[in-house]
N, C-alpha and C. Protein backbone atom coordinates (compact mmCIF):
# COMPACT_ATOMS: atom_id res chain seq x y z
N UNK A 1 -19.84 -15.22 -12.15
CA UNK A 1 -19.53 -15.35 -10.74
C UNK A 1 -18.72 -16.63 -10.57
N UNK A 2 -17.78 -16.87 -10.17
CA UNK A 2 -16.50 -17.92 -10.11
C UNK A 2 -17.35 -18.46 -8.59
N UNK A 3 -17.34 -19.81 -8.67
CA UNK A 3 -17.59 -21.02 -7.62
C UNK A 3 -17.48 -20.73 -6.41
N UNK A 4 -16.44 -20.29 -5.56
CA UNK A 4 -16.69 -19.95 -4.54
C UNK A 4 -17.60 -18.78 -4.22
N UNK A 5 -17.16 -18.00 -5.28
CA UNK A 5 -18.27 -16.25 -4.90
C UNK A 5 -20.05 -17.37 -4.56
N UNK A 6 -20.03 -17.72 -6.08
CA UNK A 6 -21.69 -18.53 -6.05
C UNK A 6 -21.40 -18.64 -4.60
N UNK A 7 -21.15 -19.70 -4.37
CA UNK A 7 -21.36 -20.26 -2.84
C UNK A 7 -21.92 -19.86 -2.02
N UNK A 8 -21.12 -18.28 -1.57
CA UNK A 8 -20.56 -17.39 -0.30
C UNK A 8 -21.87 -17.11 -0.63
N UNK A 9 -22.44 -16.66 -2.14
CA UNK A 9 -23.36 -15.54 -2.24
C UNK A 9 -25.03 -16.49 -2.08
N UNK A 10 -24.46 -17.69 -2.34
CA UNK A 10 -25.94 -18.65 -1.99
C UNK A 10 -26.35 -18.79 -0.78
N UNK A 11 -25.22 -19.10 -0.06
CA UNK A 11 -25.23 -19.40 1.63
C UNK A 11 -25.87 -18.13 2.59
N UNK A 12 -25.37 -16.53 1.83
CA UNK A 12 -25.88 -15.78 2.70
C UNK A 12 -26.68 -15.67 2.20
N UNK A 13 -27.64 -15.85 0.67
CA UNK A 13 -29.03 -15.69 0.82
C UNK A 13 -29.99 -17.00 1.36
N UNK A 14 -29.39 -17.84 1.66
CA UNK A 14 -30.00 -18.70 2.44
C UNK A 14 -30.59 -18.39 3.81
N UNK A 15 -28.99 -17.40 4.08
CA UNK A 15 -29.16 -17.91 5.94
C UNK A 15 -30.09 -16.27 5.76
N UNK A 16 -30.77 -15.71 4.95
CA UNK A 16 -31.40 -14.45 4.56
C UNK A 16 -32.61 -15.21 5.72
N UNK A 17 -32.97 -16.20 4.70
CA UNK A 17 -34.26 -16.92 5.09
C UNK A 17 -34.50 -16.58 6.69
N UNK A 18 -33.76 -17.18 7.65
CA UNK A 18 -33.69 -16.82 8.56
C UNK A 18 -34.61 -18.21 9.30
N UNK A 19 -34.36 -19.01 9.18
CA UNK A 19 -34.77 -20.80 9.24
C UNK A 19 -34.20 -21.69 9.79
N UNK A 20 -33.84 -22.60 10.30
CA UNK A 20 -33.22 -23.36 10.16
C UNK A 20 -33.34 -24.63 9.05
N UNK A 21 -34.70 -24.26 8.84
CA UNK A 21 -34.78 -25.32 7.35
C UNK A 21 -33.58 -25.02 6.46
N UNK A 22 -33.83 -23.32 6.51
CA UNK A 22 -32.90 -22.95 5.11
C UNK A 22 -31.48 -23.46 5.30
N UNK A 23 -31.01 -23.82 6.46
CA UNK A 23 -29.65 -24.55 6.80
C UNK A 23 -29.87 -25.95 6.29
N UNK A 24 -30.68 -26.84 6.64
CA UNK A 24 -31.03 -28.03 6.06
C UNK A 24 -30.70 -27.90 3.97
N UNK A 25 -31.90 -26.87 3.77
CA UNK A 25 -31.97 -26.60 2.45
C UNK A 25 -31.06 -25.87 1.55
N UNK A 26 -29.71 -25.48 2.52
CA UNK A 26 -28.97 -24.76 1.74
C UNK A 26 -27.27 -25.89 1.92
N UNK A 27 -27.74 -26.77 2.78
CA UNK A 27 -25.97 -28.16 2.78
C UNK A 27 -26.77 -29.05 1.12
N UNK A 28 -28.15 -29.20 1.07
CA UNK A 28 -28.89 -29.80 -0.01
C UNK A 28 -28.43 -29.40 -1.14
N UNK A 29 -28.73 -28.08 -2.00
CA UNK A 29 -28.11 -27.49 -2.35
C UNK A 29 -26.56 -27.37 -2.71
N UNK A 30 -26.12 -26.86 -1.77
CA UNK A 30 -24.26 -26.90 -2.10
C UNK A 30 -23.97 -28.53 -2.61
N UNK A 31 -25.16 -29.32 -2.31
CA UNK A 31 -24.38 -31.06 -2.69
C UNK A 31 -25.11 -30.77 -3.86
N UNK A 32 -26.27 -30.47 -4.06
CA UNK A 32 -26.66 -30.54 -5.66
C UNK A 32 -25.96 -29.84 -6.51
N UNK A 33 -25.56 -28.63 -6.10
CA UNK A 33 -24.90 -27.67 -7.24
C UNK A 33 -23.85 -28.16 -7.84
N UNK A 34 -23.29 -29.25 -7.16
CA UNK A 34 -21.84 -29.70 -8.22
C UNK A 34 -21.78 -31.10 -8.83
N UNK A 35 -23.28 -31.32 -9.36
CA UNK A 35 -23.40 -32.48 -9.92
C UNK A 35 -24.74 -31.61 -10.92
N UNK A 36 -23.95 -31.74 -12.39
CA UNK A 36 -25.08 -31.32 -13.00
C UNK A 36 -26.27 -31.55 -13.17
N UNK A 37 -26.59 -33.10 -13.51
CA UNK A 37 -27.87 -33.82 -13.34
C UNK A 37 -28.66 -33.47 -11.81
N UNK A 38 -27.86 -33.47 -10.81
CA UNK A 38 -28.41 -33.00 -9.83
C UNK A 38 -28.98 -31.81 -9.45
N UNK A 39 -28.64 -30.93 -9.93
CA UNK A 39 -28.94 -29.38 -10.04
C UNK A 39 -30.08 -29.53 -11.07
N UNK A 40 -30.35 -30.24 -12.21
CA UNK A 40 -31.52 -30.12 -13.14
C UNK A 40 -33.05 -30.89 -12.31
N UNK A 41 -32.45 -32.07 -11.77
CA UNK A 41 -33.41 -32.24 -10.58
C UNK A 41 -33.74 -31.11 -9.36
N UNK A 42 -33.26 -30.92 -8.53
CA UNK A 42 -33.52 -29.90 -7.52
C UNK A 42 -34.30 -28.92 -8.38
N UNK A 43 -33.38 -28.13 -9.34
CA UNK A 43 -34.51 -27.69 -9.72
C UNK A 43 -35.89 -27.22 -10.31
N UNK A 44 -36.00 -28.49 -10.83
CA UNK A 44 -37.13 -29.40 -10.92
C UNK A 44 -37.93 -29.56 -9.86
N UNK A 45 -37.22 -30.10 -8.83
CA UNK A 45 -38.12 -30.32 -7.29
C UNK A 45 -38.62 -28.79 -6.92
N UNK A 46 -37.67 -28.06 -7.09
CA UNK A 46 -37.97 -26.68 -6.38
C UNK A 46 -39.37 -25.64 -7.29
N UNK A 47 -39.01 -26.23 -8.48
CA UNK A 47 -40.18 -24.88 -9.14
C UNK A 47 -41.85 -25.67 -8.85
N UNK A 48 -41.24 -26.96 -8.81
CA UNK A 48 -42.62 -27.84 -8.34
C UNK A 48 -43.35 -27.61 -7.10
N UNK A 49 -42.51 -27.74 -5.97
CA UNK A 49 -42.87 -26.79 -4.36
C UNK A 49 -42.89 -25.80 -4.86
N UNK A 50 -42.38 -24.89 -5.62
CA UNK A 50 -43.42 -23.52 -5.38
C UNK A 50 -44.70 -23.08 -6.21
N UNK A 51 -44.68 -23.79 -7.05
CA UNK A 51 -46.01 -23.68 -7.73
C UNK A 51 -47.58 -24.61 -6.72
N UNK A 52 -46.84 -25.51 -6.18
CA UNK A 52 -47.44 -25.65 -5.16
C UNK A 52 -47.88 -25.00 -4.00
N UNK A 53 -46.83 -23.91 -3.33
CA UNK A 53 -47.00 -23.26 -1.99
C UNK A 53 -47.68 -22.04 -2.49
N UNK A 54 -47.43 -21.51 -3.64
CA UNK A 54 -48.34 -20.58 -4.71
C UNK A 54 -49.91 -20.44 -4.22
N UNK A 55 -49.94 -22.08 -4.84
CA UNK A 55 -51.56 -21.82 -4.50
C UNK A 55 -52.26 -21.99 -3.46
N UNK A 56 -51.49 -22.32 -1.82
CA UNK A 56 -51.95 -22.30 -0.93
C UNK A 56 -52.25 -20.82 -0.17
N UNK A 57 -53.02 -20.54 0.91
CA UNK A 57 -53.26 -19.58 1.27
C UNK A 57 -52.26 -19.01 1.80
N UNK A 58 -51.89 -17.68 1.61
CA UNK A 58 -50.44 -16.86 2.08
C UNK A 58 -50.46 -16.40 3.76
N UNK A 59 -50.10 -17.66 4.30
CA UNK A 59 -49.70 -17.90 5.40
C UNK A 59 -48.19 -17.39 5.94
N UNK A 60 -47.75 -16.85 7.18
CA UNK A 60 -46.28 -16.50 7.32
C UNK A 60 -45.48 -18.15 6.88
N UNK A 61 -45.86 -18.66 7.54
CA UNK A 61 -44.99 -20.12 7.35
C UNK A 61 -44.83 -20.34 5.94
N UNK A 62 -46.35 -20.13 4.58
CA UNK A 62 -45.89 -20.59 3.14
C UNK A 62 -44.97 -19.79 2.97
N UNK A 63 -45.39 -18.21 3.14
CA UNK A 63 -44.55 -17.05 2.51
C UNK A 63 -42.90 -17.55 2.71
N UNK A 64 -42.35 -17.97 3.90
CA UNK A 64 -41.37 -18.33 4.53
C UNK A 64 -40.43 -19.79 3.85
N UNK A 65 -41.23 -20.58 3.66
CA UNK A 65 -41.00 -21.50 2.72
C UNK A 65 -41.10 -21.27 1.05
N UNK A 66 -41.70 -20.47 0.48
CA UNK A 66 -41.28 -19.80 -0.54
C UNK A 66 -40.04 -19.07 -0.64
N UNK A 67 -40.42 -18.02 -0.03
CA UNK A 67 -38.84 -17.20 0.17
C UNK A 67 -37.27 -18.20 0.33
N UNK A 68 -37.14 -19.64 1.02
CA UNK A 68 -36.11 -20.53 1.12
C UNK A 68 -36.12 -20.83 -0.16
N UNK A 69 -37.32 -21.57 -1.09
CA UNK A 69 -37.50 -22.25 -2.26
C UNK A 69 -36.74 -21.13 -3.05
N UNK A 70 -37.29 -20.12 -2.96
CA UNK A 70 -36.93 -19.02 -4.24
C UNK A 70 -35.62 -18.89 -4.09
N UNK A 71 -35.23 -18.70 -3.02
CA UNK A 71 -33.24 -18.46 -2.24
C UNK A 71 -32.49 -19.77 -2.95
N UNK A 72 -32.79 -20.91 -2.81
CA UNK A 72 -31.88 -22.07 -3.27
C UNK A 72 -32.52 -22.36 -4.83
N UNK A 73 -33.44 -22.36 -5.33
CA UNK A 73 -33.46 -22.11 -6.60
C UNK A 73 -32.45 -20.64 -7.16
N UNK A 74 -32.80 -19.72 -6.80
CA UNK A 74 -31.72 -18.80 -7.25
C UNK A 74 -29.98 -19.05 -6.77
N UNK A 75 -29.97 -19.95 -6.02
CA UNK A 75 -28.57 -20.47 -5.59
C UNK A 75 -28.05 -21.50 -6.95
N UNK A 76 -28.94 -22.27 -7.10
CA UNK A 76 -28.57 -23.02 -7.90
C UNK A 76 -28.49 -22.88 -9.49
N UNK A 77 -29.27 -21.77 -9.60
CA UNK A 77 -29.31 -21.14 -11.30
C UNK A 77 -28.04 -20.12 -11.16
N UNK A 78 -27.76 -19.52 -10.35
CA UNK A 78 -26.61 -18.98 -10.22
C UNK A 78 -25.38 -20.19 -10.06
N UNK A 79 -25.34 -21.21 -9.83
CA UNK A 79 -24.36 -21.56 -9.93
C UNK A 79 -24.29 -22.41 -11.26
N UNK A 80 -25.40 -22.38 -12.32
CA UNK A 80 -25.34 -23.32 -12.63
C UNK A 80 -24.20 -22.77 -14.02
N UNK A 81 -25.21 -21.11 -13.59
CA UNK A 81 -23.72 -20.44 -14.81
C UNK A 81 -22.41 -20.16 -14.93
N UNK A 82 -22.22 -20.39 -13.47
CA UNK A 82 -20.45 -19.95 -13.07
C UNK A 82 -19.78 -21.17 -13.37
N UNK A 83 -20.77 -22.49 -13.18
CA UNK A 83 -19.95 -23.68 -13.57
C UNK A 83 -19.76 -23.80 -15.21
């Protein structure tokens, strides 16, 4: 997937979320994805929040914050191959 596709295709599974976090969590993102070290952090940060929200009780709000986590983690492993 060539850099811009990633993008287009991260952004609309972001705005999937249907959040406004995921707007917060998806400008985060587009700045991490083009710094490699940065992308190995995030997602680092990200599998950490969800192994965390995992084990809390499945609330609409965790489910909801998972679903963002899982969206920009898959944003960013997708981009990490096009780069």
């Amino acid at each position: 997937m060539a850099g811009n596709e990633a993008l287009r295709f991260g952004a609309v599974v972001l705005a999937c979320a249907g959040n406004a976090t995921a707007n917060v969590l998806q400008r985060k993102a587009s700045l991490d994805s083009h710094h490699p070290l940065a992308r190995r952090v995030k997602l680092a940060d990200l599998a950490d929040n969800l192994r965390n929200n995992r084990r809390l009780e499945s609330t609409s709000g965790v489910r909801a914050r998972i679903s963002r986590y899982e969206a920009a983690q898959h944003f960013l492993e997708v981009w990490s191959r096009a780069v």
